[in-house]
N, C-alpha and C. Protein backbone atom coordinates (compact mmCIF):
# COMPACT_ATOMS: atom_id res chain seq x y z
N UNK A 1 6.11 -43.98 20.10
CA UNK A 1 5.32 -42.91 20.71
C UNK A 1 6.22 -41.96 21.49
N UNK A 2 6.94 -42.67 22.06
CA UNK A 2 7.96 -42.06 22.96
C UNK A 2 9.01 -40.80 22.12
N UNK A 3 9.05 -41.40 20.77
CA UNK A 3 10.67 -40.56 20.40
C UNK A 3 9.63 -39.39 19.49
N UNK A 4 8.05 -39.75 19.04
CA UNK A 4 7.26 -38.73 18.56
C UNK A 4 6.92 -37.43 19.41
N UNK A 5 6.70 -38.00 21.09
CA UNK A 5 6.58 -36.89 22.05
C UNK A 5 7.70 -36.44 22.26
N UNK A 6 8.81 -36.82 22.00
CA UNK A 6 10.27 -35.79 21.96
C UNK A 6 10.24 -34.98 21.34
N UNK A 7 10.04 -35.46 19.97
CA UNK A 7 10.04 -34.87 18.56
C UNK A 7 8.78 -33.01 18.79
N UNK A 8 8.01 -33.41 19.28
CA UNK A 8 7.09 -32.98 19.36
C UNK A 8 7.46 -31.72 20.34
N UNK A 9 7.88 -32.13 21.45
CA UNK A 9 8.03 -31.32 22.81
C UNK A 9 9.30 -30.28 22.19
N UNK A 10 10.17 -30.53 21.79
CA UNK A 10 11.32 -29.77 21.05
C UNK A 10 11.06 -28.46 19.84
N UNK A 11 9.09 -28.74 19.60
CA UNK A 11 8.83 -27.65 18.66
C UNK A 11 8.27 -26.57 19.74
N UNK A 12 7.54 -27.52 20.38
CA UNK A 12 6.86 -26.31 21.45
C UNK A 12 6.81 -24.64 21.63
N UNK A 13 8.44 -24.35 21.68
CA UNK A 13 8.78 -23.31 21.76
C UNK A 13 8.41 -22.17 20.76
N UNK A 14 8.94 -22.30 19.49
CA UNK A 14 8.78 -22.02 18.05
C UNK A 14 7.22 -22.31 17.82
N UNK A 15 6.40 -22.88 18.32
CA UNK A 15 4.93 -22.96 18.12
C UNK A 15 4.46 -21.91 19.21
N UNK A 16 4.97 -21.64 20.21
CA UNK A 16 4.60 -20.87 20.84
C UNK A 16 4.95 -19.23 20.59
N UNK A 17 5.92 -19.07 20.00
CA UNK A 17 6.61 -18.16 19.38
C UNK A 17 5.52 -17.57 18.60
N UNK A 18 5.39 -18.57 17.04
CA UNK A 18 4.61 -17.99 16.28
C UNK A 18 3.37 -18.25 16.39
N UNK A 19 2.69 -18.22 17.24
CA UNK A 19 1.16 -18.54 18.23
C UNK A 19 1.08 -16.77 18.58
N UNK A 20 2.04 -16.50 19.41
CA UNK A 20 2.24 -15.25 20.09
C UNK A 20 2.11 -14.39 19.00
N UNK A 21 2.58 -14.18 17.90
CA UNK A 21 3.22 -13.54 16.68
C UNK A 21 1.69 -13.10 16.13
N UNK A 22 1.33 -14.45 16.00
CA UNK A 22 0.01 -14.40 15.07
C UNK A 22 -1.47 -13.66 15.51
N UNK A 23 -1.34 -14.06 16.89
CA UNK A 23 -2.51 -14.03 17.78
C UNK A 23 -2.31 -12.27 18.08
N UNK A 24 -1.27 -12.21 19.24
CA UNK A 24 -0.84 -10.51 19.92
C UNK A 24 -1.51 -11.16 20.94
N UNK A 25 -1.97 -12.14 21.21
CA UNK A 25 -2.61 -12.26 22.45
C UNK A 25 -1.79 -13.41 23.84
N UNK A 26 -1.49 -13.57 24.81
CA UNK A 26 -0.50 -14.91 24.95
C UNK A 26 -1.54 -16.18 25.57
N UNK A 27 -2.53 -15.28 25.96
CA UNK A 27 -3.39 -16.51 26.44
C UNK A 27 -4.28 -16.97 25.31
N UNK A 28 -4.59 -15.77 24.07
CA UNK A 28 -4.73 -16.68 22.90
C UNK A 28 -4.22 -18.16 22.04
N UNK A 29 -2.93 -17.56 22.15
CA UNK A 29 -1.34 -18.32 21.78
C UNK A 29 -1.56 -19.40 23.01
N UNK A 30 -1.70 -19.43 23.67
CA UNK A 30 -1.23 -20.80 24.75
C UNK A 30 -2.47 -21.41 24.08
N UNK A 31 -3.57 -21.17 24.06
CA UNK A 31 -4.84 -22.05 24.18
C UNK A 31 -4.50 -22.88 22.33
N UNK A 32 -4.10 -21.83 21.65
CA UNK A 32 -3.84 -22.47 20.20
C UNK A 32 -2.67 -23.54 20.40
N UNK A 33 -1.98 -23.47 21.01
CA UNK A 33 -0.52 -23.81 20.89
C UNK A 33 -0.80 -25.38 21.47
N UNK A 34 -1.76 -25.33 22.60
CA UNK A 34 -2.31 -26.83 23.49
C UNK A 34 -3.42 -27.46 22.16
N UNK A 35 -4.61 -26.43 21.61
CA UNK A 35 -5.32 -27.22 20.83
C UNK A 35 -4.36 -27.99 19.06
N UNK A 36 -3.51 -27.54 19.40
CA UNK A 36 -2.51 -27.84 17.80
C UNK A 36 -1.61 -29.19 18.70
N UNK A 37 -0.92 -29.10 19.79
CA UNK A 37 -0.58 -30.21 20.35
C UNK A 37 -1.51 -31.49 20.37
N UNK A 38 -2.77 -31.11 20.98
CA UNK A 38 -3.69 -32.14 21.41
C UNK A 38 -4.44 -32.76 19.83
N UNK A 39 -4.09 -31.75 18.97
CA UNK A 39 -4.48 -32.38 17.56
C UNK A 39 -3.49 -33.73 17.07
N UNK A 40 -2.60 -32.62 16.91
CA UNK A 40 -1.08 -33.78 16.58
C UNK A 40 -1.13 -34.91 17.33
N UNK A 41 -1.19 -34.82 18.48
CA UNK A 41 -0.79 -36.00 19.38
C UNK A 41 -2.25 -36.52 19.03
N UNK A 42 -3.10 -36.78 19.06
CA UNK A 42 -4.10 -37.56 19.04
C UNK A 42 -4.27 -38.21 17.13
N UNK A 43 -3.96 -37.11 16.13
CA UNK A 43 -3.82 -37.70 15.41
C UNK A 43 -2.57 -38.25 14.44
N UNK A 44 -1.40 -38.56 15.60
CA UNK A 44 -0.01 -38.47 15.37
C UNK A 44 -0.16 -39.74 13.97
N UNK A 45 -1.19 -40.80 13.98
CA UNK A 45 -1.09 -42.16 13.11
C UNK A 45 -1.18 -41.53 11.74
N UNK A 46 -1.83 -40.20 11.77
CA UNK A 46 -1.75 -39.46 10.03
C UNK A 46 -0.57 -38.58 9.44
N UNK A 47 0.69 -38.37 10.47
CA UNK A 47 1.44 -37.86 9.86
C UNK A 47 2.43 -38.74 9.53
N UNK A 48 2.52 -38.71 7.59
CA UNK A 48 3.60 -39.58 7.24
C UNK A 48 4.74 -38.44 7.20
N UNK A 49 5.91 -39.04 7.53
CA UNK A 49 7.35 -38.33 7.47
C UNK A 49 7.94 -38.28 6.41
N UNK A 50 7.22 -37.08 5.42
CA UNK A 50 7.65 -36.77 4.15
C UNK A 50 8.34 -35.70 4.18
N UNK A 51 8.35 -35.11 5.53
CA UNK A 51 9.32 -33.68 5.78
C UNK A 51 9.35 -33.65 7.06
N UNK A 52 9.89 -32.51 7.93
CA UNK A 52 10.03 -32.63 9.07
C UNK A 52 8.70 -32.68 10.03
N UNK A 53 8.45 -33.21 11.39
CA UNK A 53 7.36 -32.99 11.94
C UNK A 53 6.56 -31.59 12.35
N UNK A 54 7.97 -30.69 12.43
CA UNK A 54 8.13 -29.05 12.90
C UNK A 54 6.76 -28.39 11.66
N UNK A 55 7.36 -28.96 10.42
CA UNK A 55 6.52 -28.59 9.54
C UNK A 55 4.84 -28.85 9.26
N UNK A 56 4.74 -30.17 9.68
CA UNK A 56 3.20 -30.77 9.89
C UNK A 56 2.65 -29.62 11.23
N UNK A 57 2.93 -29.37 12.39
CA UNK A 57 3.03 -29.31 13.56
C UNK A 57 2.80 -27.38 13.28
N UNK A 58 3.32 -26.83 12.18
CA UNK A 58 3.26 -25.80 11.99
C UNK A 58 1.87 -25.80 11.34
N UNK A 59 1.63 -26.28 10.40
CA UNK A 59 0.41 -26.56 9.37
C UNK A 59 -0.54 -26.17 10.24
N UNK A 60 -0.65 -27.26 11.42
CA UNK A 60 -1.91 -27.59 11.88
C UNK A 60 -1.81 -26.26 12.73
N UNK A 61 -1.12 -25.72 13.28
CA UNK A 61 -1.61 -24.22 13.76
C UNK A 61 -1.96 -23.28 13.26
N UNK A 62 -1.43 -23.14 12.18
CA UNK A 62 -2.07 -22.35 11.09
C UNK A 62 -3.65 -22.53 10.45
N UNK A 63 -3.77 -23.90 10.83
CA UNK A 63 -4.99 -24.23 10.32
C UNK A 63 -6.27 -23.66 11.59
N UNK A 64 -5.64 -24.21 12.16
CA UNK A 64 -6.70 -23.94 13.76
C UNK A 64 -6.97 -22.24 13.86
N UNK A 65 -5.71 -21.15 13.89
CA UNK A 65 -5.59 -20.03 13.52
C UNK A 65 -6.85 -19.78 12.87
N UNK A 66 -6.51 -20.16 11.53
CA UNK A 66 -7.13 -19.58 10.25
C UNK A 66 -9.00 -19.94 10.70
N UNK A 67 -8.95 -21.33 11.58
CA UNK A 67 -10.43 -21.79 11.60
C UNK A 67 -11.00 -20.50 13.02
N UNK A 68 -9.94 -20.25 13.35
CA UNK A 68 -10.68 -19.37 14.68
C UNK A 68 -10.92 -18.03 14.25
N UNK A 69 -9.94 -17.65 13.16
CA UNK A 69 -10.12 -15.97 12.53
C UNK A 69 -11.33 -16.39 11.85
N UNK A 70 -12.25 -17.42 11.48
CA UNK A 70 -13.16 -17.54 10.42
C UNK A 70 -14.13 -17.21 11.60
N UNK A 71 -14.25 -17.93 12.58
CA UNK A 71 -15.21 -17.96 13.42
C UNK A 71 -15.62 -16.79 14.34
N UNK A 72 -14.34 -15.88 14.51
CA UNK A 72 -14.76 -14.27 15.19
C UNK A 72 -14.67 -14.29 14.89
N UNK A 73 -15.02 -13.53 13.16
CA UNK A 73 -15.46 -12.92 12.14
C UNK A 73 -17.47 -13.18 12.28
N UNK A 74 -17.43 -14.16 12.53
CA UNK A 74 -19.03 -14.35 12.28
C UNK A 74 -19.57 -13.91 13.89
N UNK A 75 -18.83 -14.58 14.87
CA UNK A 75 -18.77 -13.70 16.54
C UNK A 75 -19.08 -12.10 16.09
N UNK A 76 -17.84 -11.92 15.92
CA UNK A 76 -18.04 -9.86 15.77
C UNK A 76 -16.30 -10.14 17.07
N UNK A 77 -16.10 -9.04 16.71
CA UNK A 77 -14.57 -8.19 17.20
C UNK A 77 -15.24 -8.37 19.23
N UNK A 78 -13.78 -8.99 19.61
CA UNK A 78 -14.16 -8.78 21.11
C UNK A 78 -13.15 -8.03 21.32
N UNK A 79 -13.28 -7.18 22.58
CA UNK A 79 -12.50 -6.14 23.06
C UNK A 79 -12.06 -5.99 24.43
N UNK A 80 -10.26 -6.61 24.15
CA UNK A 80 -9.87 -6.81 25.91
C UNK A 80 -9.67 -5.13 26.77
N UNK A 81 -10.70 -5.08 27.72
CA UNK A 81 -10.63 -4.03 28.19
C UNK A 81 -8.72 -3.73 28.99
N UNK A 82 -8.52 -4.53 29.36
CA UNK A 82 -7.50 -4.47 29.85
C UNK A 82 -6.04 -3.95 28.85
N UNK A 83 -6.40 -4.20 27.12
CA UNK A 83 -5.32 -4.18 26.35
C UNK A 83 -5.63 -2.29 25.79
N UNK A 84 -6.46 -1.67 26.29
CA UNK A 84 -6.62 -0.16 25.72
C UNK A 84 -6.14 0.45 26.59
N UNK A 85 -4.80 1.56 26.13
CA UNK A 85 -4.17 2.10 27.23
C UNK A 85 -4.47 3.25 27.31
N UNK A 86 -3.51 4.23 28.85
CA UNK A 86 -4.14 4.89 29.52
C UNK A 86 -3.58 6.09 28.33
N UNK A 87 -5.03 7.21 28.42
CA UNK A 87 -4.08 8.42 27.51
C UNK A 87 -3.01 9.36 28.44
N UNK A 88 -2.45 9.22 29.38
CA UNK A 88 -2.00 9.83 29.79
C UNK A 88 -0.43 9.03 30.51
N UNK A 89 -0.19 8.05 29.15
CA UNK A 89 1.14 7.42 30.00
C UNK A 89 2.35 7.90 29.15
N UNK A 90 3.58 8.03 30.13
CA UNK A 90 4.63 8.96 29.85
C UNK A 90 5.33 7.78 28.10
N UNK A 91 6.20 8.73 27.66
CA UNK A 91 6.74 8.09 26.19
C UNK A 91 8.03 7.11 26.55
N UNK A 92 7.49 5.79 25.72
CA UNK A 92 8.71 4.77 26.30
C UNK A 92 9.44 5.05 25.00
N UNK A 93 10.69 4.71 25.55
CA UNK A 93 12.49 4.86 24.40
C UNK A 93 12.06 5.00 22.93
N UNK A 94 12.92 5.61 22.17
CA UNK A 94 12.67 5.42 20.83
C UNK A 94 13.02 3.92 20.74
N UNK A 95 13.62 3.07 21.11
CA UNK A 95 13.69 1.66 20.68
C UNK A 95 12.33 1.12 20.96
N UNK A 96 11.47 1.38 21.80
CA UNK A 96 10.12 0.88 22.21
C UNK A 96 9.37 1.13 21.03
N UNK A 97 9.30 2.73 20.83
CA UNK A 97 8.57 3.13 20.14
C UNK A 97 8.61 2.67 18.64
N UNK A 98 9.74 2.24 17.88
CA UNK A 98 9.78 1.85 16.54
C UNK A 98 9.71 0.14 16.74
N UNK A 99 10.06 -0.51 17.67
CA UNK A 99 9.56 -1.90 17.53
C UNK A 99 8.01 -1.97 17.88
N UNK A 100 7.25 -1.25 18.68
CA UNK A 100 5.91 -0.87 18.77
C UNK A 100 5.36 -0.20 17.06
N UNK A 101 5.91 0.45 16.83
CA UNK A 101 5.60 0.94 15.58
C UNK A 101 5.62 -0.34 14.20
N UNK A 102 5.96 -1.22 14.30
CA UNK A 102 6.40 -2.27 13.49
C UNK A 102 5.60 -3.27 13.79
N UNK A 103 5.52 -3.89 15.01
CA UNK A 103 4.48 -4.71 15.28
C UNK A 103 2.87 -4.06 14.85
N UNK A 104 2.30 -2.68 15.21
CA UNK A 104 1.09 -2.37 14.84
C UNK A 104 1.46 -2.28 13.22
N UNK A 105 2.07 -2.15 12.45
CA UNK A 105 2.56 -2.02 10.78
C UNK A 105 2.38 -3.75 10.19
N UNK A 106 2.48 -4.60 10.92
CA UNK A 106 2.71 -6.32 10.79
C UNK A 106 1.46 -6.39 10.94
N UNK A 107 0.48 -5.90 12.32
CA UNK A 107 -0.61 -6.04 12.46
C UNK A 107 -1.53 -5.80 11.10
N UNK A 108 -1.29 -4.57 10.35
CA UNK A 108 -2.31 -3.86 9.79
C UNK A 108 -2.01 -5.01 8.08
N UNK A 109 -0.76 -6.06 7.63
CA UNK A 109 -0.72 -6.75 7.18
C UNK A 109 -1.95 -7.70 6.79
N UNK A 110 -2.26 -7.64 5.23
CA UNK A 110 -3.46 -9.31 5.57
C UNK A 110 -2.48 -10.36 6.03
N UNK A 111 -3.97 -11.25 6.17
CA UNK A 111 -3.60 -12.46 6.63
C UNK A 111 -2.33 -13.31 6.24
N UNK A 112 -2.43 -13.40 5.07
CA UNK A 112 -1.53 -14.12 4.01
C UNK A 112 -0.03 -13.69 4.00
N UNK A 113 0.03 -12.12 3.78
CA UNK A 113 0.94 -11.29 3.81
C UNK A 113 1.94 -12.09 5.65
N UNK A 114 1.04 -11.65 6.61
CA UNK A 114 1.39 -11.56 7.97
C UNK A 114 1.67 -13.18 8.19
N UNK A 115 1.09 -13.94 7.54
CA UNK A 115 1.65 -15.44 8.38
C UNK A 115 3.06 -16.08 7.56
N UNK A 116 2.98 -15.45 5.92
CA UNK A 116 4.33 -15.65 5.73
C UNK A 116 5.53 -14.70 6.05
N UNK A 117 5.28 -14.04 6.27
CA UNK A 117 6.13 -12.86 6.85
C UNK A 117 7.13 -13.09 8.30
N UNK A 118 5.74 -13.21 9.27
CA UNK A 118 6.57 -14.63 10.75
C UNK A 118 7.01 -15.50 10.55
N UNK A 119 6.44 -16.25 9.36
CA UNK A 119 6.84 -18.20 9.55
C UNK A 119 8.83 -17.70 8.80
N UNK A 120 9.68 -16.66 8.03
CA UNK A 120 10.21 -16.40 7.37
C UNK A 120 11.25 -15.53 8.66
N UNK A 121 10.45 -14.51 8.98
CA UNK A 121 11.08 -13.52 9.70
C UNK A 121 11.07 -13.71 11.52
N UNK A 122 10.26 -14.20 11.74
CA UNK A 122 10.10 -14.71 13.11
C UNK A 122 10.65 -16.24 13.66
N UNK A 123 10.49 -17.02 12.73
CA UNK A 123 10.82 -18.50 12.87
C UNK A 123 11.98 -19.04 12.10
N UNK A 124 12.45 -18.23 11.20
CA UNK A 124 13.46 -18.44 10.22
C UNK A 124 13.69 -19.43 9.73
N UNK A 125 12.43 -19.82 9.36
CA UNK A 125 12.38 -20.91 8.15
C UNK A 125 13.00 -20.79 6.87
N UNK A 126 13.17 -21.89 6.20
CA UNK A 126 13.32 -21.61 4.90
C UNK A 126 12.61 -21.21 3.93
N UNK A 127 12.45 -20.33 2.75
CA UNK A 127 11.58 -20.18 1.94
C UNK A 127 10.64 -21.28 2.00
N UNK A 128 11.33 -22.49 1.06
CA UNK A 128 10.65 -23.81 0.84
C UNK A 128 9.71 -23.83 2.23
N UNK A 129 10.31 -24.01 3.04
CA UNK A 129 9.62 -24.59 4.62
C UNK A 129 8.16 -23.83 4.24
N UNK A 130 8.41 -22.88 4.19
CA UNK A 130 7.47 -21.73 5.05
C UNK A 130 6.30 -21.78 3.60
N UNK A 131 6.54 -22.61 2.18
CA UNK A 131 5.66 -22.83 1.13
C UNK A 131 4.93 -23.45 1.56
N UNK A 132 6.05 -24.44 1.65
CA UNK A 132 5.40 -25.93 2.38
C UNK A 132 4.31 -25.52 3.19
N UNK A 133 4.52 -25.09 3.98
CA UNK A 133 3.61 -25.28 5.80
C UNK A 133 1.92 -24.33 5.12
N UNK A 134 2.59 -23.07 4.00
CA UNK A 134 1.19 -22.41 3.66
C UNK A 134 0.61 -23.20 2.56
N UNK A 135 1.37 -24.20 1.84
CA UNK A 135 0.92 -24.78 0.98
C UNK A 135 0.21 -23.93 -0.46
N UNK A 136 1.66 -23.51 -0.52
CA UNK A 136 1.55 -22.23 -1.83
C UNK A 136 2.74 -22.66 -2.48
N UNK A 137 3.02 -22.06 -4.15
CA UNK A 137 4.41 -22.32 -4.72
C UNK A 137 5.11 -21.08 -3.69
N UNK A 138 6.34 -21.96 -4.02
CA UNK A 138 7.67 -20.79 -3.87
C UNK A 138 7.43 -19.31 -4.11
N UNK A 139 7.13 -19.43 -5.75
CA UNK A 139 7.08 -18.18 -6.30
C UNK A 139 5.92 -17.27 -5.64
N UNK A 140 4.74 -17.74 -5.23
CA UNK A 140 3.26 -17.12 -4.51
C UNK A 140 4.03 -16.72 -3.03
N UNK A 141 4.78 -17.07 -2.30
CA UNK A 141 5.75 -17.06 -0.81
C UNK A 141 6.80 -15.11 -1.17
N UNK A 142 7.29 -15.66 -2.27
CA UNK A 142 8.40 -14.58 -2.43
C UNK A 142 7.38 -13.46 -2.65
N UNK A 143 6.49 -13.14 -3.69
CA UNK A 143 5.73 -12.13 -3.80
C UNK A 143 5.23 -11.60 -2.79
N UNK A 144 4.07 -12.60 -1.70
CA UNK A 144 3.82 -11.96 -0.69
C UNK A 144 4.45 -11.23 0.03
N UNK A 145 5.95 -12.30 0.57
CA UNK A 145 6.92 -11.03 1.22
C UNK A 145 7.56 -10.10 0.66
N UNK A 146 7.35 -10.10 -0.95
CA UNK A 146 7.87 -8.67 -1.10
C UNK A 146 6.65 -7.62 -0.92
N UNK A 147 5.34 -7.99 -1.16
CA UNK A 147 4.50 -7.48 -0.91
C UNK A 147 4.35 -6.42 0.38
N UNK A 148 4.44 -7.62 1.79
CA UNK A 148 4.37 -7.61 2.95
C UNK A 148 5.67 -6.71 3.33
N UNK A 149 7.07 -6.28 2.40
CA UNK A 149 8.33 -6.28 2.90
C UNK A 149 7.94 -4.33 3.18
N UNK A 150 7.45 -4.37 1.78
CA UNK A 150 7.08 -2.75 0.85
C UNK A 150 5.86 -2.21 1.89
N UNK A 151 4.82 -2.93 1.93
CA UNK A 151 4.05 -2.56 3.12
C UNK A 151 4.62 -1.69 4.10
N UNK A 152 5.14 -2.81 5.23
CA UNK A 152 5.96 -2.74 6.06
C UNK A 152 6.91 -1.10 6.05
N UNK A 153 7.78 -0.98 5.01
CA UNK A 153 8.44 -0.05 4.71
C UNK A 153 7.39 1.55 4.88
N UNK A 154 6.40 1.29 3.84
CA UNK A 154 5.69 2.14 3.55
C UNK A 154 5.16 2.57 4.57
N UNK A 155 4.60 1.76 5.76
CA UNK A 155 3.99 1.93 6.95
C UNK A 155 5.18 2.41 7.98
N UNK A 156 6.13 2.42 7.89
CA UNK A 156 7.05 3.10 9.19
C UNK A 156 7.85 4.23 8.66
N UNK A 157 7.50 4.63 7.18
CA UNK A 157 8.37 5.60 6.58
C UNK A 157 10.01 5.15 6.38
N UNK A 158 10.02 3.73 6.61
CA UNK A 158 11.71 3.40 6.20
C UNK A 158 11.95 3.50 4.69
N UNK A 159 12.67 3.87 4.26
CA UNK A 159 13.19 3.96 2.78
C UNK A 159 13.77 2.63 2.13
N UNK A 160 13.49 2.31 0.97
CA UNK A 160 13.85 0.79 0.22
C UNK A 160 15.48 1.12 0.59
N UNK A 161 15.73 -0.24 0.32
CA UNK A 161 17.59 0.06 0.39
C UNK A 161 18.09 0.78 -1.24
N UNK A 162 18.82 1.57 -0.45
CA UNK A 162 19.47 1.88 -1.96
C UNK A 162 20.03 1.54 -2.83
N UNK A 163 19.85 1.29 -4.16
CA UNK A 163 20.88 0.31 -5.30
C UNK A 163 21.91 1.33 -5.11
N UNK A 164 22.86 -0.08 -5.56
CA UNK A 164 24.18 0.10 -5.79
C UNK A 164 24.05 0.31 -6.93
N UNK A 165 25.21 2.09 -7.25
CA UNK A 165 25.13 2.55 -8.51
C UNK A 165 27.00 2.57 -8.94
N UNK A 166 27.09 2.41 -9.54
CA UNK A 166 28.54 2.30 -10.18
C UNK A 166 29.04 3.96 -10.63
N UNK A 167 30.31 4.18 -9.94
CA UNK A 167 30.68 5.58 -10.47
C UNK A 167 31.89 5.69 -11.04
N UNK A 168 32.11 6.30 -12.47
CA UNK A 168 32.75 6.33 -13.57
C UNK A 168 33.45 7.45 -13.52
């Protein structure tokens, strides 16, 4: 029990990470991040160690996620008064402004697109990992993020990288 709550306490971070990622919210993210702990740990006797725990431990947040986006959906959209800003606040850095610009571009991502996109780009998993945890092939993982990559692009006006052309 002891070396499982190690195991466990050492993901925390990275669950909290992509809690934050997923949600935009942090007190969303904390409350997911405790109900995905209190899952695991209570039903620690069902995870067999066929891969890492990080990976089970990821699953089940994703799952809880996915069960709470099902459930506001049938709620209806709530609206933190506190997160609508003022129209009259001065312009933060262009570095603000294009990582702001990128996060609302991730936002406007589906679901699918946006959770492999973090578990890859935010958590730096491995391809495999990040199949694993959505429980999709490889090949269904790569598409999305190229999907999600082109999006992305398309939404901030960045240009694809340029091929390398050979000159004769």
């Amino acid at each position: 029990m002891s070396d499982f709550l190690d195991q466990v306490e050492t993901c925390v971070p990275a669950l909290r990470r992509y809690a934050r990622a997923l949600t935009r919210n942090a007190d969303l993210a904390d409350d997911l991040v405790q109900d995905c702990l209190e899952r695991a740990i209570s039903r620690q006797g069902l995870f067999r160690p066929r891969g890492p725990l990080r990976a089970w431990l990821f699953t089940i947040l994703l799952n809880l996620h996915r069960n709470a986006l099902r459930s506001s959906r049938r709620r209806g959209q709530e609206v933190d008064i506190e997160a609508i800003e003022e129209p009259s606040t001065p312009a933060p850095q262009p570095g603000h402004i294009a990582l702001a610009e990128m996060a609302r571009a991730i936002e406007t991502l589906p679901a699918e697109q946006k959770e492999a996109l973090l578990l890859i780009a935010l958590e730096g998993l491995s391809y495999q990992e990040a199949a694993d945890i959505l429980k999709i092939p490889l090949g269904t993982l790569m598409s999305r993020l190229g999907r999600a990559r082109a999006a992305l692009r398309a939404a901030t006006g960045t240009p694809s990288e340029p091929h390398l052309r050979t000159v004769k």
